[in-house]
N, C-alpha and C. Protein backbone atom coordinates (compact mmCIF):
# COMPACT_ATOMS: atom_id res chain seq x y z
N UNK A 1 0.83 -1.17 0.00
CA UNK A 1 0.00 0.00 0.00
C UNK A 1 0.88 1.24 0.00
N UNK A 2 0.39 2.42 -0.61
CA UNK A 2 1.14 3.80 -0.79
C UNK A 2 0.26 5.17 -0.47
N UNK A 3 0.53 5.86 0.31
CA UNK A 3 -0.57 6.94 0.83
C UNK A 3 0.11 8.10 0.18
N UNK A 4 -0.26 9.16 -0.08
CA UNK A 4 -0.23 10.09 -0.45
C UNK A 4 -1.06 11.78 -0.66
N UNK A 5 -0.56 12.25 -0.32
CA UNK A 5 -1.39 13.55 -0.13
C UNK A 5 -1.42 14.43 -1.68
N UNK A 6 -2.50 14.51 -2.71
CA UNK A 6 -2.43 15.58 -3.79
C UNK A 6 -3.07 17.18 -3.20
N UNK A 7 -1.72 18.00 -3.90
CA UNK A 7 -2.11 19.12 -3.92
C UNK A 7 -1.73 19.72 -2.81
N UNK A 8 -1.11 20.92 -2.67
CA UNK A 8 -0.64 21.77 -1.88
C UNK A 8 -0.94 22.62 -1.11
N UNK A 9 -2.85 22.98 -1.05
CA UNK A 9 -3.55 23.50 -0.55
C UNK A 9 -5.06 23.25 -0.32
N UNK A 10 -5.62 23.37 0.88
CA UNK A 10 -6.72 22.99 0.96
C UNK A 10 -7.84 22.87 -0.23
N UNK A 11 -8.81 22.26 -0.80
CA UNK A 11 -8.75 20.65 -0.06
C UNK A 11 -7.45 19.84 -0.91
N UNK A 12 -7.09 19.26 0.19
CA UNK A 12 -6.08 18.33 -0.61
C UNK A 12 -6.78 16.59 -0.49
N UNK A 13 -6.48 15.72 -1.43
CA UNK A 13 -7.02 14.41 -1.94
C UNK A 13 -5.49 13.33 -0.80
N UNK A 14 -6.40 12.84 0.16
CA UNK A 14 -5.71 11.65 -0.22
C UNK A 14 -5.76 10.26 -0.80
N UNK A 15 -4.41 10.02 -1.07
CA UNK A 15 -4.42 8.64 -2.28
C UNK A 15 -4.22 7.53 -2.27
N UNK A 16 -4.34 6.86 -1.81
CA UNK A 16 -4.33 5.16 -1.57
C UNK A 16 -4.28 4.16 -2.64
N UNK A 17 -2.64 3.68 -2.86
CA UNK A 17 -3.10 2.93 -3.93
C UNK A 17 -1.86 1.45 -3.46
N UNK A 18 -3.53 0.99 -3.75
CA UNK A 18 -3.36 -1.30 -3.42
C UNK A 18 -2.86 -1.94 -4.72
N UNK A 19 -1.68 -2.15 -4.05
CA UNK A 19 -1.14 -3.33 -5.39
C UNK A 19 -1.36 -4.44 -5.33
N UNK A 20 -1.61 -5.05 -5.82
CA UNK A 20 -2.26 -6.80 -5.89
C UNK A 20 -1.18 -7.58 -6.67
N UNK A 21 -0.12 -8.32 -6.51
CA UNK A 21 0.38 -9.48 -7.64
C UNK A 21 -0.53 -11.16 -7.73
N UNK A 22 -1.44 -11.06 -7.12
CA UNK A 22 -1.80 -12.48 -7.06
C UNK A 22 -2.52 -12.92 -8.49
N UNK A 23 -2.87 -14.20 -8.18
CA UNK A 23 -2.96 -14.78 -9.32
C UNK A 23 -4.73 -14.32 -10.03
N UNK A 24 -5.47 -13.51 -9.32
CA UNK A 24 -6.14 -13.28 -9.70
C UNK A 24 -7.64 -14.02 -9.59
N UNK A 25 -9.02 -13.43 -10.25
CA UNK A 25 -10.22 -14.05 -9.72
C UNK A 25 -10.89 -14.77 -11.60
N UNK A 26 -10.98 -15.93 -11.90
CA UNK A 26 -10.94 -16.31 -13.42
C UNK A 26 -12.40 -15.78 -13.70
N UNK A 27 -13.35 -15.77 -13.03
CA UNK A 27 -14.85 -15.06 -13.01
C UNK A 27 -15.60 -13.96 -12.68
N UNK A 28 -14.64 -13.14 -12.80
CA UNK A 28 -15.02 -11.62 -12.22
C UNK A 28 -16.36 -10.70 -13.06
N UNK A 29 -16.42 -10.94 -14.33
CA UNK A 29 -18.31 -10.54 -14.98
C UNK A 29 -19.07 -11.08 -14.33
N UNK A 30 -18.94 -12.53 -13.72
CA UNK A 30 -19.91 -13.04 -13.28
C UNK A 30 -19.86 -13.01 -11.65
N UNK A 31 -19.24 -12.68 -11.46
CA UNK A 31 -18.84 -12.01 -9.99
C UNK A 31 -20.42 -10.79 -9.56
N UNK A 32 -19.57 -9.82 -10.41
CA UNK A 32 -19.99 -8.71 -10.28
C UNK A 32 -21.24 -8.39 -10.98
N UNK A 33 -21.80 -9.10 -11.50
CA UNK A 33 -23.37 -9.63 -12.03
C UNK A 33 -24.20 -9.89 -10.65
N UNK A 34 -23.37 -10.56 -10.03
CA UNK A 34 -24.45 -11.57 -8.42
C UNK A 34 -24.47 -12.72 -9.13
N UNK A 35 -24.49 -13.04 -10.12
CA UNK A 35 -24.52 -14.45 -10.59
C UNK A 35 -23.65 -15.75 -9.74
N UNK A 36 -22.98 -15.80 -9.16
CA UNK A 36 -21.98 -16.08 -8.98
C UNK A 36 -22.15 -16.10 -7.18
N UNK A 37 -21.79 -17.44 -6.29
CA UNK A 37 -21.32 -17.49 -5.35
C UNK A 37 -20.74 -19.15 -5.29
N UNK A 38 -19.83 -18.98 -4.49
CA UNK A 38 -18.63 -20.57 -4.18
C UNK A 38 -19.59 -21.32 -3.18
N UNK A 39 -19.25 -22.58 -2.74
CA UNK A 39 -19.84 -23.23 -1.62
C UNK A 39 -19.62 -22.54 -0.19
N UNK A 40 -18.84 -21.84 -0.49
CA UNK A 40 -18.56 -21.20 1.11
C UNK A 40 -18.90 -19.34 0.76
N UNK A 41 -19.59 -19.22 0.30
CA UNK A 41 -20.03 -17.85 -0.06
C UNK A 41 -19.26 -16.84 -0.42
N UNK A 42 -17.93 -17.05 -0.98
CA UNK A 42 -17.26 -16.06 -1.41
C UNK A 42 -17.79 -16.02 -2.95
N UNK A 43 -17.44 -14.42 -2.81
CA UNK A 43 -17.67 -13.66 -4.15
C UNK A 43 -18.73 -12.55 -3.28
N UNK A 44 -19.41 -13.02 -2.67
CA UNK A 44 -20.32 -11.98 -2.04
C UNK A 44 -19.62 -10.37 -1.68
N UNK A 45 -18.41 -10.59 -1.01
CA UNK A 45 -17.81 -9.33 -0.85
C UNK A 45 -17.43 -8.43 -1.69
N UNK A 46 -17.04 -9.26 -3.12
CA UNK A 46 -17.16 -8.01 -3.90
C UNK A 46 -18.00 -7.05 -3.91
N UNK A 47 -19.17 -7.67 -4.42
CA UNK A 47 -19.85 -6.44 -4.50
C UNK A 47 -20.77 -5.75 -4.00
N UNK A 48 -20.35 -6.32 -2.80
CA UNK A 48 -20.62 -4.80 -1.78
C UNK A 48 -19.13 -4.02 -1.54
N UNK A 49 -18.35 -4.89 -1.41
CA UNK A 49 -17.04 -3.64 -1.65
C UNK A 49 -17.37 -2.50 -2.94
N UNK A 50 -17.73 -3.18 -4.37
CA UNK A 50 -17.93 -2.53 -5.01
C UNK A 50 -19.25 -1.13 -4.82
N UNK A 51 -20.72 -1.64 -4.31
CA UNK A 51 -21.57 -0.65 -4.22
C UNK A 51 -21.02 0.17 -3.27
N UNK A 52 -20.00 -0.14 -1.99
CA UNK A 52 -19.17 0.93 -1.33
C UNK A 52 -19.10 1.87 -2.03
N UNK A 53 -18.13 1.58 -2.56
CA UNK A 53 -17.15 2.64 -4.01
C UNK A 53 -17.77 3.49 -4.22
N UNK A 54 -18.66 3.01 -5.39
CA UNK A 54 -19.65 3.52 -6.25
C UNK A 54 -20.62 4.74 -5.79
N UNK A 55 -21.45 4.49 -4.51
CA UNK A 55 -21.62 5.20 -3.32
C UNK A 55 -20.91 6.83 -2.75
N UNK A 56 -19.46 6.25 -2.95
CA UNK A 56 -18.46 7.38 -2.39
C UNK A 56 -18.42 8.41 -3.57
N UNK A 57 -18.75 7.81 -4.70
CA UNK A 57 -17.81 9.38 -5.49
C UNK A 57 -19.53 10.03 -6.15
């Protein structure tokens, strides 16, 4: 993770940015559809992480 402050005067943005190397999710359209949950209910967090987001800006 990397934090950062933009801009030199009020309001200033801060920046948060998550690097990921992993191997990744092979069903992510269908993720983020709702289509989609495992036997143990993952996938669900996406997207409410996602309507988070979406929400904020």
């Amino acid at each position: 993770m990397e934090f950062s402050l933009e801009g030199a005067t009020a309001p200033q943005l801060l920046i948060i940015k998550v690097t990921d190397h992993g191997p990744g999710i092979p069903n992510v359209p269908e993720i983020l559809e709702g289509r989609y949950t495992s036997r143990t209910g993952m996938g669900l967090g996406i997207i409410g992480a996602r309507r988070l987001v979406d929400q904020s800006n």
